[in-house]
N, C-alpha and C. Protein backbone atom coordinates (compact mmCIF):
# COMPACT_ATOMS: atom_id res chain seq x y z
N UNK A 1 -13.15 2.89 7.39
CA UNK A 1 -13.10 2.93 5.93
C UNK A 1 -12.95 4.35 5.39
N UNK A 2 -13.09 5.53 6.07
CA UNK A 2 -12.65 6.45 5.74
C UNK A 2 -11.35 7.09 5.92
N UNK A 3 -10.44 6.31 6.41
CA UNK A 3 -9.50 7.30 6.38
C UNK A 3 -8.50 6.95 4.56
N UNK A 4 -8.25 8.24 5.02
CA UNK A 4 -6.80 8.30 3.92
C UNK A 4 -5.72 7.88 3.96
N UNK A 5 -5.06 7.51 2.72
CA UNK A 5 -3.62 7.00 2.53
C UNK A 5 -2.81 7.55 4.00
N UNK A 6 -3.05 8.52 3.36
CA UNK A 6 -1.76 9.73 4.64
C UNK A 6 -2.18 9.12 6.14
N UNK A 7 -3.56 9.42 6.59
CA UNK A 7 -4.41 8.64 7.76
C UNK A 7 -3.45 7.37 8.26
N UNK A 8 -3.37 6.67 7.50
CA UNK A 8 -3.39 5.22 7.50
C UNK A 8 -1.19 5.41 7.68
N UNK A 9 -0.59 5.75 6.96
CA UNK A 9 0.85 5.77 7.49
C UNK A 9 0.81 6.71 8.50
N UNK A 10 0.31 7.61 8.98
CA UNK A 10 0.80 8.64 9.62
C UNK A 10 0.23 7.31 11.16
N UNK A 11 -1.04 6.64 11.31
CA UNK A 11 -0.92 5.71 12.25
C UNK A 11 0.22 4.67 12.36
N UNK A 12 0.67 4.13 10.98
CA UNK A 12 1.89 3.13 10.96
C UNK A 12 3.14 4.10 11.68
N UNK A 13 3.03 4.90 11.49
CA UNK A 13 4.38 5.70 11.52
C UNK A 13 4.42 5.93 13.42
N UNK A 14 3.27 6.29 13.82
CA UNK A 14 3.29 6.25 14.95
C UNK A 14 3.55 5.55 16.06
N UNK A 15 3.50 3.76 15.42
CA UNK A 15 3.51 2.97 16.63
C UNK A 15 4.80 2.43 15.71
N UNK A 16 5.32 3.12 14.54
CA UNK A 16 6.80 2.58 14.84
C UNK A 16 7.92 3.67 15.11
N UNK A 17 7.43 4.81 15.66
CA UNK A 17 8.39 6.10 15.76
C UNK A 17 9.73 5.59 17.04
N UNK A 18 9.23 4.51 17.97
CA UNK A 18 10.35 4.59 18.47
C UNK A 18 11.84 3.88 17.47
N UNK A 19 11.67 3.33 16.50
CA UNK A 19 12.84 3.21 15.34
C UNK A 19 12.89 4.31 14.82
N UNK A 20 12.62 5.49 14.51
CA UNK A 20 12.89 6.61 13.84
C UNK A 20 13.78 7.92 15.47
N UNK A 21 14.36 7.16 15.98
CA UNK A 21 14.46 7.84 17.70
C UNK A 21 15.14 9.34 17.36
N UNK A 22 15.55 9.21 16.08
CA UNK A 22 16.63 10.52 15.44
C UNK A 22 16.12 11.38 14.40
N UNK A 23 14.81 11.16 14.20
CA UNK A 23 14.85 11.73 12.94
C UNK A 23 13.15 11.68 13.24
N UNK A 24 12.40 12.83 13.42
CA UNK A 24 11.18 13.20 13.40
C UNK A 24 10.21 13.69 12.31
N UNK A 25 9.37 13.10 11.50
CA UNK A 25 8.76 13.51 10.55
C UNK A 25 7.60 13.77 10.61
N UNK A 26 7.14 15.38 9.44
CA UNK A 26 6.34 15.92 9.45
C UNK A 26 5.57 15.19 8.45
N UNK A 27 3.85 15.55 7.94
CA UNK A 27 2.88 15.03 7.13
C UNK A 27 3.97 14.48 6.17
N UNK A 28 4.57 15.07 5.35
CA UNK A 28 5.00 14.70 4.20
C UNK A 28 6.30 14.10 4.40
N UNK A 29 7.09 14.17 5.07
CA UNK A 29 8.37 13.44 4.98
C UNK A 29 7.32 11.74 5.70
N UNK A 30 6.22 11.43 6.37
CA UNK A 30 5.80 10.30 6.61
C UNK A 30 5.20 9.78 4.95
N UNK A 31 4.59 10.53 4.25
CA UNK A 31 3.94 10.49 3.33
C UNK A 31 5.21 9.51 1.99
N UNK A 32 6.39 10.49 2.27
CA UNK A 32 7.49 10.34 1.23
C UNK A 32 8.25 9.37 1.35
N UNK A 33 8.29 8.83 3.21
CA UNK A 33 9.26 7.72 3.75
C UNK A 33 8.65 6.35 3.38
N UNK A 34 6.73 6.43 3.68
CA UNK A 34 6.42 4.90 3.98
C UNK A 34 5.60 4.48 2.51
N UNK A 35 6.06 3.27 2.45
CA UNK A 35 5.22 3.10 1.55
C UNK A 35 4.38 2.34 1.51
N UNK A 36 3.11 2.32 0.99
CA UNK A 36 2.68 0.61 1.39
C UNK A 36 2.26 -0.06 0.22
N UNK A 37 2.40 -1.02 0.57
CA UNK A 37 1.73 -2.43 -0.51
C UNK A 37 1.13 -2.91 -0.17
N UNK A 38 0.13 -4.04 -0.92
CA UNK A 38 -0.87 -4.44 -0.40
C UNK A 38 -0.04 -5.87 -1.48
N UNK A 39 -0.60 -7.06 -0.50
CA UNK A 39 -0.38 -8.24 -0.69
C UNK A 39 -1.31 -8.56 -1.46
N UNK A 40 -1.28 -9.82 -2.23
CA UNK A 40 -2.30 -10.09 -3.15
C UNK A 40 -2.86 -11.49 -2.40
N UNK A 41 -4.42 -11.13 -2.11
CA UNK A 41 -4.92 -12.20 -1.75
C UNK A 41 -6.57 -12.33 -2.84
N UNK A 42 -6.19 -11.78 -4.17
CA UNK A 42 -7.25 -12.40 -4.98
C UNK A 42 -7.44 -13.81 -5.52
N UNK A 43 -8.23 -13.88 -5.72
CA UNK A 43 -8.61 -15.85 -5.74
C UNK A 43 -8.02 -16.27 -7.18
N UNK A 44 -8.01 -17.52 -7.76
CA UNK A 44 -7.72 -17.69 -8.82
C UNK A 44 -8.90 -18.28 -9.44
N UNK A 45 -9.08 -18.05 -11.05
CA UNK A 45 -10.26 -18.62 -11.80
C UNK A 45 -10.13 -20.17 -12.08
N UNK A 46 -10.81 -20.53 -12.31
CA UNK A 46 -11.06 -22.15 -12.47
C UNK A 46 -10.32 -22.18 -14.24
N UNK A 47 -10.08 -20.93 -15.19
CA UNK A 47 -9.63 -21.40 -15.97
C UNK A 47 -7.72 -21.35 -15.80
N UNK A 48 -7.38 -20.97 -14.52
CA UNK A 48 -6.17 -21.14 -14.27
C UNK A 48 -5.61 -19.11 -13.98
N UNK A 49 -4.20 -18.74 -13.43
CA UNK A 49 -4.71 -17.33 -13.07
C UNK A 49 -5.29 -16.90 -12.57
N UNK A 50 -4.50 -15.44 -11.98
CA UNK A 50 -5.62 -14.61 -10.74
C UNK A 50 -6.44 -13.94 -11.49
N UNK A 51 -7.21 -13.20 -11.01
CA UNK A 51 -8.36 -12.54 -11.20
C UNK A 51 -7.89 -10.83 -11.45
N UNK A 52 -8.31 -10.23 -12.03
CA UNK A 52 -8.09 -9.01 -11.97
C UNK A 52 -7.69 -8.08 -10.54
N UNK A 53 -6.27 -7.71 -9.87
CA UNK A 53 -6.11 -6.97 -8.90
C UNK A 53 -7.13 -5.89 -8.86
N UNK A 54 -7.90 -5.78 -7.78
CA UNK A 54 -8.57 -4.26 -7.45
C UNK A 54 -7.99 -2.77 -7.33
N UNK A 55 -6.57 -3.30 -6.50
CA UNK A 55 -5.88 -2.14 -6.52
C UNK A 55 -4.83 -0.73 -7.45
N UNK A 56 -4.37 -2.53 -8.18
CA UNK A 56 -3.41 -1.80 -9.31
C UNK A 56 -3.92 -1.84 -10.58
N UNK A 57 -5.25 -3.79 -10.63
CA UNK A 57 -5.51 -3.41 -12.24
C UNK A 57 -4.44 -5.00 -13.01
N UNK A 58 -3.75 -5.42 -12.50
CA UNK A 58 -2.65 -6.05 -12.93
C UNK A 58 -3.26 -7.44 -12.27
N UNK A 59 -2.95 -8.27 -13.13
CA UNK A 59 -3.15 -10.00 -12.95
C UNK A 59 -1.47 -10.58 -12.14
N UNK A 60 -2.03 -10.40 -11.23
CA UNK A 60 -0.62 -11.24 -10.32
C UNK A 60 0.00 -12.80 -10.32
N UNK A 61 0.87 -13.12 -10.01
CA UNK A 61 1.39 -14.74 -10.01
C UNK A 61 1.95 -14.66 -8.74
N UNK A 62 2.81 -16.11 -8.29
CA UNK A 62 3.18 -16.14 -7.46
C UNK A 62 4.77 -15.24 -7.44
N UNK A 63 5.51 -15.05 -8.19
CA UNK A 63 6.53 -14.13 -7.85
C UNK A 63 6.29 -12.53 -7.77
N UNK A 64 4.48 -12.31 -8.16
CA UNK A 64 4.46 -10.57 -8.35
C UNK A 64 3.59 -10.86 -7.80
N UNK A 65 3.18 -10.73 -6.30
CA UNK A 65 2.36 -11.10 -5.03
C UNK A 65 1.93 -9.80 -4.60
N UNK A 66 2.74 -8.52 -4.84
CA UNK A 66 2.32 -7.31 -3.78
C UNK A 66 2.57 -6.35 -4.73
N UNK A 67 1.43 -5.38 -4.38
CA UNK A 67 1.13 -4.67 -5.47
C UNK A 67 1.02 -2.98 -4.72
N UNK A 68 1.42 -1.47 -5.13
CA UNK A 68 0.61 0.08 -4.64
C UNK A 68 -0.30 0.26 -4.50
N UNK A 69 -0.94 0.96 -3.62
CA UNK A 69 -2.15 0.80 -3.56
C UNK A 69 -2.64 2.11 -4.20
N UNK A 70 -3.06 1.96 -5.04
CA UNK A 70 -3.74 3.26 -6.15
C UNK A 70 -5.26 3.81 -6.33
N UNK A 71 -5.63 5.04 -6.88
CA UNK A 71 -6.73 5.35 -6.63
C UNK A 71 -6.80 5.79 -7.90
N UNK A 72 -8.22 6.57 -8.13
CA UNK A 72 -8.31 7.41 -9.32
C UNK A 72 -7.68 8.68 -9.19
N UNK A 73 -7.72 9.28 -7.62
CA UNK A 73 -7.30 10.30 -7.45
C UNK A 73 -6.02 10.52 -7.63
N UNK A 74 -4.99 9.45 -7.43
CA UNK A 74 -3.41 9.23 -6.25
C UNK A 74 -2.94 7.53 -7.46
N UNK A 75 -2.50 7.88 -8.48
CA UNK A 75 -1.84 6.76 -9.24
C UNK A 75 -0.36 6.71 -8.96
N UNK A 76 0.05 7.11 -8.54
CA UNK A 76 1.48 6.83 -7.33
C UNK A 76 1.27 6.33 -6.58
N UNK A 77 0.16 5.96 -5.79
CA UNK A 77 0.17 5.34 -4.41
C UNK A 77 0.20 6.88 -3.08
N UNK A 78 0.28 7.94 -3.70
CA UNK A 78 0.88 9.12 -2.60
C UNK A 78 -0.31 9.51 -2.20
């Protein structure tokens, strides 16, 4: 639970570097390439509708399912 955004792609980035076979990236070109989303698996209320997203803040449906993952610090997702 502690790692960081960067933490967290710079591991994605690692176990998919053999697709990158040409092109080697430093902190920030991993930072700038990957992005991530987070799927929406909040519940829905009994009066119909999701629940307030944790991440972005935004009430999702079924066609707006995946959402940035944002902080107070990092409202880009970066």
């Amino acid at each position: 639970m502690s790692d960081t955004i960067l933490d967290i792609k710079t591991k994605i980035y690692k176990r998919c570097a053999a697709m990158f076979s040409e092109i080697e990236f430093d902190e920030e070109g991993i930072n700038n390439n990957l992005l991530l989303m987070h799927k929406d698996g909040t519940p829905s209320m009994k009066q119909g509708g999701k629940v307030e997203c944790e991440f972005c803040g935004r009430h999702h449906n079924s066609r707006d399912d995946t959402c940035e993952i944002n902080s107070e610090d990092h409202r880009d997702a970066n």
